[in-house]
Protein backbone atom coordinates (compact mmCIF):
# COMPACT_ATOMS: atom_id res chain seq x y z
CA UNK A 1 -12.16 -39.44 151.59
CA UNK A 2 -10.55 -41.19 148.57
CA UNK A 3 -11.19 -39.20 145.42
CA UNK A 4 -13.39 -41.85 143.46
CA UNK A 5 -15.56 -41.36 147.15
CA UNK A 6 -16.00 -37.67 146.79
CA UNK A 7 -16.45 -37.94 142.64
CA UNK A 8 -19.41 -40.12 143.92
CA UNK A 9 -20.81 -38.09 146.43
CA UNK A 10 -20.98 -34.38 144.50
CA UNK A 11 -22.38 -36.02 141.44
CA UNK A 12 -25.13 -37.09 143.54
CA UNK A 13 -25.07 -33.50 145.71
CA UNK A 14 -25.24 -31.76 142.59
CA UNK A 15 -26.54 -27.90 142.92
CA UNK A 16 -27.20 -28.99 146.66
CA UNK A 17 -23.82 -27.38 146.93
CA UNK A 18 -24.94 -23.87 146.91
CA UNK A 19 -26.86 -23.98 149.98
CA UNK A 20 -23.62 -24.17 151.73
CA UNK A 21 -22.43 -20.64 151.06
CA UNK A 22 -24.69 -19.64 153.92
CA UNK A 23 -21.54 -20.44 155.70
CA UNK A 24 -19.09 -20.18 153.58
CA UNK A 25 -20.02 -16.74 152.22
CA UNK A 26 -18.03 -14.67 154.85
CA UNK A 27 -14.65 -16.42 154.43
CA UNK A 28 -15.03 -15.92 150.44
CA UNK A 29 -15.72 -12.44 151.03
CA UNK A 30 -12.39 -12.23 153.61
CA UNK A 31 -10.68 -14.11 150.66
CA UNK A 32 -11.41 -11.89 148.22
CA UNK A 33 -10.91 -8.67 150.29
CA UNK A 34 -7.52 -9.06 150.97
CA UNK A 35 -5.92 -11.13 148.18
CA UNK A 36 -5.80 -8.17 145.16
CA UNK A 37 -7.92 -10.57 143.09
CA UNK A 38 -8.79 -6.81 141.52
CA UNK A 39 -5.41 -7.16 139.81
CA UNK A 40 -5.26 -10.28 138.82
CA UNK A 41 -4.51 -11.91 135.50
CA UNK A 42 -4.84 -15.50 135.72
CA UNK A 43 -6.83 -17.40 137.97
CA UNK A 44 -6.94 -20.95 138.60
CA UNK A 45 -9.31 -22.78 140.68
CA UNK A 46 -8.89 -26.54 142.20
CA UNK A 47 -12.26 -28.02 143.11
CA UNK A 48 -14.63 -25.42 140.72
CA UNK A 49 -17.76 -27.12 142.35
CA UNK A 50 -20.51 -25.25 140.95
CA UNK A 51 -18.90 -22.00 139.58
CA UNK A 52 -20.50 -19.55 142.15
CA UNK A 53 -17.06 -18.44 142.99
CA UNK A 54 -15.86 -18.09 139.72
CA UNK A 55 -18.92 -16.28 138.22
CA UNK A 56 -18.76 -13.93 141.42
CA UNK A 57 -15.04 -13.18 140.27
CA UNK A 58 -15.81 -12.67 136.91
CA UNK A 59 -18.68 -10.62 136.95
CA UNK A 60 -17.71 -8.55 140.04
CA UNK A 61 -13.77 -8.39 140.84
CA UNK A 62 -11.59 -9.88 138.17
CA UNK A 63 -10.48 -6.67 135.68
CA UNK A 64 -11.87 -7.08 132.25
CA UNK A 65 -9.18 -8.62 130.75
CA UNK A 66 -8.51 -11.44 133.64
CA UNK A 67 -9.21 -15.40 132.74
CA UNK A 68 -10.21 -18.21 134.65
CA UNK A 69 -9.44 -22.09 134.75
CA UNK A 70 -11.01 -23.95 137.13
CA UNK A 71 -11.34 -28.10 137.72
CA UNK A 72 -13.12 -30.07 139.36
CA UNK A 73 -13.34 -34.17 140.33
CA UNK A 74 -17.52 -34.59 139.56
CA UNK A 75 -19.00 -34.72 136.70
CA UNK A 76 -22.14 -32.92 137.58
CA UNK A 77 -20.25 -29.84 139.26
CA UNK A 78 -18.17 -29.32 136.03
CA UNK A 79 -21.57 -29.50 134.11
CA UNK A 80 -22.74 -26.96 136.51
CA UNK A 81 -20.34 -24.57 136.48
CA UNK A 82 -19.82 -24.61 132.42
CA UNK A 83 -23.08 -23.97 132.25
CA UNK A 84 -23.33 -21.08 135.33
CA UNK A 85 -19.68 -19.22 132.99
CA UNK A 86 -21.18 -19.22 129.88
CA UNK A 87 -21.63 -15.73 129.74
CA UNK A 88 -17.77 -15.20 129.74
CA UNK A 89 -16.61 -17.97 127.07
CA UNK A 90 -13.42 -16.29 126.01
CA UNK A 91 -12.29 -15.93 129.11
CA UNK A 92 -13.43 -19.52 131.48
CA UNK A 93 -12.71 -22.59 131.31
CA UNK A 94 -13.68 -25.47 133.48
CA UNK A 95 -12.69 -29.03 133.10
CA UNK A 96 -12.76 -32.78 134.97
CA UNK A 97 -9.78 -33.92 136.88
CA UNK A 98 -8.88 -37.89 137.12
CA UNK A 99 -8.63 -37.34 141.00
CA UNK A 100 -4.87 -36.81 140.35
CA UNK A 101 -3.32 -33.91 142.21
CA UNK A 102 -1.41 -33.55 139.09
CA UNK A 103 -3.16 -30.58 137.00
CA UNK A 104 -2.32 -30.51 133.49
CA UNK A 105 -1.86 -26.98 133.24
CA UNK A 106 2.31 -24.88 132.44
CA UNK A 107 4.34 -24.00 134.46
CA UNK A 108 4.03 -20.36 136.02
CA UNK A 109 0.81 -19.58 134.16
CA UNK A 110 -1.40 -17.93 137.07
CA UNK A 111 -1.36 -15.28 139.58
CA UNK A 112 -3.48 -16.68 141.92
CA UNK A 113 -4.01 -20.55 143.02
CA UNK A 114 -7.66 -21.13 144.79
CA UNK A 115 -8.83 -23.69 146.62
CA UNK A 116 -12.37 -23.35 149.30
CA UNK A 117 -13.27 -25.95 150.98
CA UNK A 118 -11.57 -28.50 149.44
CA UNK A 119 -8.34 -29.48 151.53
CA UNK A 120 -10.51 -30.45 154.17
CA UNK A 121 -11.94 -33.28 152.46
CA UNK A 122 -8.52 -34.31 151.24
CA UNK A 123 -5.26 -36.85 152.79
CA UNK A 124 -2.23 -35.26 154.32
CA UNK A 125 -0.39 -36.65 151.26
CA UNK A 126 -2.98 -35.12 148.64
CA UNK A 127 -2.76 -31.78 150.25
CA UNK A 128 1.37 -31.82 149.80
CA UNK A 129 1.27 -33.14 146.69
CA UNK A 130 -1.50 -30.37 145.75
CA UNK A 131 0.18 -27.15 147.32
CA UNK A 132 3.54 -28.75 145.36
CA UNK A 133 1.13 -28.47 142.51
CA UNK A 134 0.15 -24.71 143.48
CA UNK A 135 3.33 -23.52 143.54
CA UNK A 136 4.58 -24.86 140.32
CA UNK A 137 1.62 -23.30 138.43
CA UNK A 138 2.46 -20.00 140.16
CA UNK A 139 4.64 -16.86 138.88
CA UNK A 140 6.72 -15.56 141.27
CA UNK A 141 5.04 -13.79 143.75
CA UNK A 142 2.24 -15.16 142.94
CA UNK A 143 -1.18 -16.01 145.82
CA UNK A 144 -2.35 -18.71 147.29
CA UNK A 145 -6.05 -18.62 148.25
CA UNK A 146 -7.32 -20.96 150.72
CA UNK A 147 -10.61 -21.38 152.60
CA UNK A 148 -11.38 -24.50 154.72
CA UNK A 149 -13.31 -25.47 157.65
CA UNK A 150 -11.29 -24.65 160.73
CA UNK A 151 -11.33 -25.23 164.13
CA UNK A 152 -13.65 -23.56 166.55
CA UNK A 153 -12.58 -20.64 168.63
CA UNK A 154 -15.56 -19.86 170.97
CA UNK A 155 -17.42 -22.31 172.93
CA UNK A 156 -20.24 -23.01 171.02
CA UNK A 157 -18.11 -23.29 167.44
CA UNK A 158 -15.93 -25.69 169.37
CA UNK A 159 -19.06 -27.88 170.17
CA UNK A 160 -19.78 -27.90 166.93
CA UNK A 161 -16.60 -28.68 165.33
CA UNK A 162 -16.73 -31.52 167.96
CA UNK A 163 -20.16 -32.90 166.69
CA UNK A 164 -18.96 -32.64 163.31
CA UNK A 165 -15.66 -34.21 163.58
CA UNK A 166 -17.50 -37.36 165.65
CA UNK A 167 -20.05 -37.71 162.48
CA UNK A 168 -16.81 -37.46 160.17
CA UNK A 169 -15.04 -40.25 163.12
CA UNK A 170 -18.25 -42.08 162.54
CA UNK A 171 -18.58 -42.46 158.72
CA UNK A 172 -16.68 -39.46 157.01
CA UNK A 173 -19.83 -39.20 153.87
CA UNK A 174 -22.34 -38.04 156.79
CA UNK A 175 -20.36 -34.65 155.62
CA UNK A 176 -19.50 -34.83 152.53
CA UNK A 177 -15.97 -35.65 153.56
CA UNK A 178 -15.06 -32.63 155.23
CA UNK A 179 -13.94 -31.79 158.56
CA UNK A 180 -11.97 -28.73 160.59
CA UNK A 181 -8.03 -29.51 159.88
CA UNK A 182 -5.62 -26.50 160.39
CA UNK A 183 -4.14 -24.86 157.10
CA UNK A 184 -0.96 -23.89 158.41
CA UNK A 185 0.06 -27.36 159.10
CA UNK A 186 0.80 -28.15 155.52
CA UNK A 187 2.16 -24.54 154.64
CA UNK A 188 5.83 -24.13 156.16
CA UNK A 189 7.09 -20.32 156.41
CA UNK A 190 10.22 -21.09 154.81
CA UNK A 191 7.79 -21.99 151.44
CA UNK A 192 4.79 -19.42 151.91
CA UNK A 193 4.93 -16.01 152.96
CA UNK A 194 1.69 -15.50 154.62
CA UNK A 195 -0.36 -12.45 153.68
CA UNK A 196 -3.43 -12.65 155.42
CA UNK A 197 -5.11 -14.91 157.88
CA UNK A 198 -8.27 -15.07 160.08
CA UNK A 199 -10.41 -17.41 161.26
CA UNK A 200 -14.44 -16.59 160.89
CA UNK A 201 -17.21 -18.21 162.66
CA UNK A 202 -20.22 -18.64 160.83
C-alpha cells in the first residue's frame, strides 16, 4: 500500500482502529513483557495510530520520568492520540509524518524503537529504509520492538492467513493494507541481536 493509500484509509477508519486490539492485545502484552520497557527512557513510536499503546505505556509501565514521541501518517489518528495523551503533556508528543521513512528526530535519542502492525502494510524498500531509520535513532544497545501479522502455525491460523492474503491478492484496502510477511526477513543477525521472539495466535 503506497503511503498517500494508507493516509487515506485510517483517516476514514478513524477510532475503528481500536477494535482491532482484540487481536492484537496478546502480542502487545508479549512485547511489553520481555522488552524492559520498565526501564526505559525514551520511547519512540512509528505508526502512533490511536495512542492506546502509548497511553498503556505511560500510565502503566514507562517509570515516571520516561517520554514518548510517537508519529503517525493520518491525520485523524494523530488527532486521536493527542487527544487520548493529554494527561501526560510534558512528557508525549505525537506528530504527522509526510509518508517519508525519514523521521525528523537526532541521532541516538531513544532507547526503544516501536513499531505494531505497521511493517505489514509497508514495501520491502520502506521497511529497509525504516529499520535504517530505527537504528540511527537508537543508543547503543538500544530495542527494537516489533509486532506484525505473521504467518499461521496451526491449521486453522494457516487457513486464515490464506483467506486473508487472497483478499489482500485481490485488492490490498479489503484489509487495510496489511497482510502476514515474516519479520526476520528484513532483520539480518549480523545488524540485530535478537532478544525475544514468538509467534501468538489470536
Amino acid at each position: 500500500m503506497r503511503p498517500e493509500e494508507a493516509k487515506h484509509f485510517y483517516d476514514h477508519l478513524g477510532s475503528g482502529q481500536d477494535w482491532q486490539r482484540l487481536y492484537e492485545n496478546p502480542a502487545i502484552s508479549e512485547l511489553i513483557a520481555h522488552l524492559a520497557f520498565d526501564s526505559a527512557h525514551s520511547v519512540f513510536e512509528f505508526g502512533c495510530g490511536t495512542g492506546t499503546f502509548a497511553a498503556r505505556l505511560l500510565q502503566r509501565d514507562l517509570p515516571a520520568d520516561a517520554r514518548y514521541v510517537g508519529l503517525d501518517i493520518s491525520s485523524t489518528m494523530v488527532s486521536l492520540a493527542q487527544q487520548r495523551l493529554k494527561p501526560w503533556p510534558g512528557r508525549a508528543r505525537v506528530y504527522q509524518t509526510d509518508g517519508s521513512p525519514r523521521i525528523p528526530e537526532p541521532d541516538h535519542s531513544f532507547d526503544h524503537f516501536v513499531s505494531t502492525y505497521v511493517f505489514d502494510l509497508l514495501a520491502p524498500d520502506f521497511i529497509e529504509q525504516l529499520l535504517s531509520e530505527g537504528r540511527r535513532l537508537l543508543v547503543p544497545g538500544g530495542r527494537l520492538c516489533l509486532a506484525s501479522l505473521a504467518f499461521g502455525t496451526s491449521r486453522f491460523s494457516r487457513a486464515v492467513c490464506w483467506g486473508w492474503q487472497s483478499l489482500w491478492q485481490l485488492s490490498p484496502s479489503i484489509v487495510g493494507g496489511c497482510h502476514p510477511i515474516e519479520l526476520l526477513e528484513y532483520l539480518p543477525f549480523k545488524d540485530w541481536n535478537p532478544v525475544h521472539r514468538v509467534t501468538l495466535t489470536s
